[in-house]
Protein backbone atom coordinates (compact mmCIF):
# COMPACT_ATOMS: atom_id res chain seq x y z
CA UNK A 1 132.69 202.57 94.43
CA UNK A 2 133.44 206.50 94.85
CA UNK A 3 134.38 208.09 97.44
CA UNK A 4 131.03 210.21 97.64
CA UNK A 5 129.56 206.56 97.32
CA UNK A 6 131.59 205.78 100.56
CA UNK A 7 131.32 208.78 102.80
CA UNK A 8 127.34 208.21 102.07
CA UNK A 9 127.19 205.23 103.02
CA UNK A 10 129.14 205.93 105.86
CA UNK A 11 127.01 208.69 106.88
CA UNK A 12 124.12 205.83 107.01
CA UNK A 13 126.26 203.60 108.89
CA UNK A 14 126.68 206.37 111.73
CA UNK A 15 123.17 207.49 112.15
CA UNK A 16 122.06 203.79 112.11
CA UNK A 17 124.28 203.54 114.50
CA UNK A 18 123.33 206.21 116.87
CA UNK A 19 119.78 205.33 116.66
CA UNK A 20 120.79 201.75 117.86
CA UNK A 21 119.36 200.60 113.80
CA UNK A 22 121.23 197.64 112.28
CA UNK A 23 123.02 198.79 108.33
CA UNK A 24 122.15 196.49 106.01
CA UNK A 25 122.90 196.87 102.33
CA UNK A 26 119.13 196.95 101.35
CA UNK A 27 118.81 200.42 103.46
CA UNK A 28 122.32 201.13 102.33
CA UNK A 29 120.19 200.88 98.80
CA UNK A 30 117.57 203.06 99.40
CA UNK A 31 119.70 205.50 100.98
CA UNK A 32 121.82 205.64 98.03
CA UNK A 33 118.56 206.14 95.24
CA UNK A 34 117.18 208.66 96.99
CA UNK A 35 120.67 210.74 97.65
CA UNK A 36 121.23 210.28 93.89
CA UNK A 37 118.43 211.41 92.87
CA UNK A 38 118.06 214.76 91.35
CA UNK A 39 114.13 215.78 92.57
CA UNK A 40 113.95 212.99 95.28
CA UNK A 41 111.58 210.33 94.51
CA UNK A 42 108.04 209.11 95.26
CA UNK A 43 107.87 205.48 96.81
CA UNK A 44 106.72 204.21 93.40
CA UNK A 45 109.10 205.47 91.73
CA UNK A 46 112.10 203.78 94.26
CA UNK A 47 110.28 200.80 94.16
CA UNK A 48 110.81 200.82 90.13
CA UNK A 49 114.59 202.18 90.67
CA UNK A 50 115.33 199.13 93.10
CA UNK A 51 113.01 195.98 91.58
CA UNK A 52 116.04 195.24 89.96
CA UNK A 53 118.10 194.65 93.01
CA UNK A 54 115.66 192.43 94.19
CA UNK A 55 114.43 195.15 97.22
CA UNK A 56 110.40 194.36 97.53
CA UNK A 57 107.40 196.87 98.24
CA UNK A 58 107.48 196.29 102.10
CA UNK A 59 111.54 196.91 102.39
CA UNK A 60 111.46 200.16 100.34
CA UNK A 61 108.40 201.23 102.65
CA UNK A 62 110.44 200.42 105.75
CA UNK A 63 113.79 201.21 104.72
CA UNK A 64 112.12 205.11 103.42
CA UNK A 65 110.26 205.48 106.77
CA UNK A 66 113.19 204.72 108.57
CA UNK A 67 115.90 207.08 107.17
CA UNK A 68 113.25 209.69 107.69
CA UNK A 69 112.67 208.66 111.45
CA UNK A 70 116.60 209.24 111.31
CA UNK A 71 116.69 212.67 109.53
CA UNK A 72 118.37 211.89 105.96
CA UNK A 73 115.41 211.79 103.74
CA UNK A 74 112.05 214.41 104.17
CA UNK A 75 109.03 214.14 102.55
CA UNK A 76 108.83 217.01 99.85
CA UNK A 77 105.88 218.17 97.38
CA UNK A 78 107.05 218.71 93.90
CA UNK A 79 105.78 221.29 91.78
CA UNK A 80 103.32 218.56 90.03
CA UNK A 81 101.68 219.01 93.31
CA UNK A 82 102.70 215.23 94.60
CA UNK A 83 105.02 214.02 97.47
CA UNK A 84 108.14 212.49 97.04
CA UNK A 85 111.46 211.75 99.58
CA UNK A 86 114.34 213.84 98.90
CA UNK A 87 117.45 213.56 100.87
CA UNK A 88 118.19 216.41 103.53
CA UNK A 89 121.30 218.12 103.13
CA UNK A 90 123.68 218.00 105.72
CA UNK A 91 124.29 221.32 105.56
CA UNK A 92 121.93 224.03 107.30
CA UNK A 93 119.13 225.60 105.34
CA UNK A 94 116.22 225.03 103.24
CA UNK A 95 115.70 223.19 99.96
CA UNK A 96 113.69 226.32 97.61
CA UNK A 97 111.52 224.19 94.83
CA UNK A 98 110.50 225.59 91.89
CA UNK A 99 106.68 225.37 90.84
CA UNK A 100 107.23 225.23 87.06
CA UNK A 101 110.81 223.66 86.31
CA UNK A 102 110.44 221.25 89.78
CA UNK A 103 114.20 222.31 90.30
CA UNK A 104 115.44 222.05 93.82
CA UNK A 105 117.99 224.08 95.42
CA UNK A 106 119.27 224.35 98.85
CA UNK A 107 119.02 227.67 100.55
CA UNK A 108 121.98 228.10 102.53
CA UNK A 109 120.17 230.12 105.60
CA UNK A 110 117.81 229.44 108.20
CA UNK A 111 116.65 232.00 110.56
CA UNK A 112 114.66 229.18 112.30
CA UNK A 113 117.52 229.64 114.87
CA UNK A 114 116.64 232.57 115.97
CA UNK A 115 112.52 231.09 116.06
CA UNK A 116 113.88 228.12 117.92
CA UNK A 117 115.95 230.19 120.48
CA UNK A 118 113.07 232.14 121.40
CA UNK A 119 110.59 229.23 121.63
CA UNK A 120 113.16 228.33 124.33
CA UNK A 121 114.18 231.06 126.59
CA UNK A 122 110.69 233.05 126.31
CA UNK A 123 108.49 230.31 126.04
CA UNK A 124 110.11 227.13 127.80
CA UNK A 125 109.23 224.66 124.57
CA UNK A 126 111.90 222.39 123.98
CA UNK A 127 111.98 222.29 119.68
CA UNK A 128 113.37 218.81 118.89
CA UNK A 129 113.08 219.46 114.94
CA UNK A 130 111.85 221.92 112.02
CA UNK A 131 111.01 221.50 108.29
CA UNK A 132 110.95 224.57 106.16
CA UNK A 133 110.26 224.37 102.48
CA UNK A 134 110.46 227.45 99.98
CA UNK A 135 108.18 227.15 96.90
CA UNK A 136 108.47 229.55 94.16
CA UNK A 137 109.79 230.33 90.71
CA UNK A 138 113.59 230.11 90.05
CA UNK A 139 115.39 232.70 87.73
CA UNK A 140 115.37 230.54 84.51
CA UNK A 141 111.98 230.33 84.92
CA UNK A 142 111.15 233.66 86.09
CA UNK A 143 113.00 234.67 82.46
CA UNK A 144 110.94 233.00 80.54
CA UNK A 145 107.70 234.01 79.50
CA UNK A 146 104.39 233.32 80.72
């Protein structure tokens, strides 16, 4: 196993944890198909990925609601127009997709601080989460003709 393999997993481990969830290798599975993955994945296609491993419809429907409950995966619409589960970074910012290519990169900004700091102090909410996603054209794309 590699050490990115490792400090995933433990990642998993500690947010289980915190949230008082029990690890177990078939979440530990899930976890690791979706944080693999290049585009993030619909259901389907994780079922497919993980039939070999013996991980059945129910688990992988479980397993994907529950790492989202936790904040590791979101669910993202691809350029195709459908919904798959992508892995959050744990980094701050926003993934930008692109429409035509489906390439996803993370934007490494968010000025949903500042949005979330006034929400506070002016307005007394209490913001417990945000999900920001950028959809556009990349540069390779924007290069190439229409």
């Amino acid at each position: 196993m590699t050490t990115q393999r490792r400090e995933i997993r433990r990642l998993l481990r500690t947010r289980m944890a915190a949230a008082g969830e029990r690890y177990t290798w078939q979440r530990a599975e899930i976890w690791l198909c979706l944080w693999e993955s290049v585009q993030g994945l619909t259901v389907a296609e994780l079922m497919e990925s993980l039939k070999a491993r013996g991980l059945g419809q129910a688990t992988v429907y479980r397993g994907v609601k529950l790492l989202e409950k936790l904040g590791l995966v979101h669910l993202r619409r691809r350029s195709d127009g459908s919904h798959c589960y992508a892995p959050l970074s744990a980094e701050p910012g926003h993934p930008f997709t692109c429409l035509k290519c489906g390439r996803v990169v993370d934007v490494d900004l968010c000025f949903v601080d500042e949005i979330r700091r006034r929400l506070t102090q002016e307005g007394g909410y209490e913001v417990v989460s945000h999900n920001l996603e950028i959809l556009g054209i990349c540069p390779a794309c924007r290069k190439v003709a229409p």
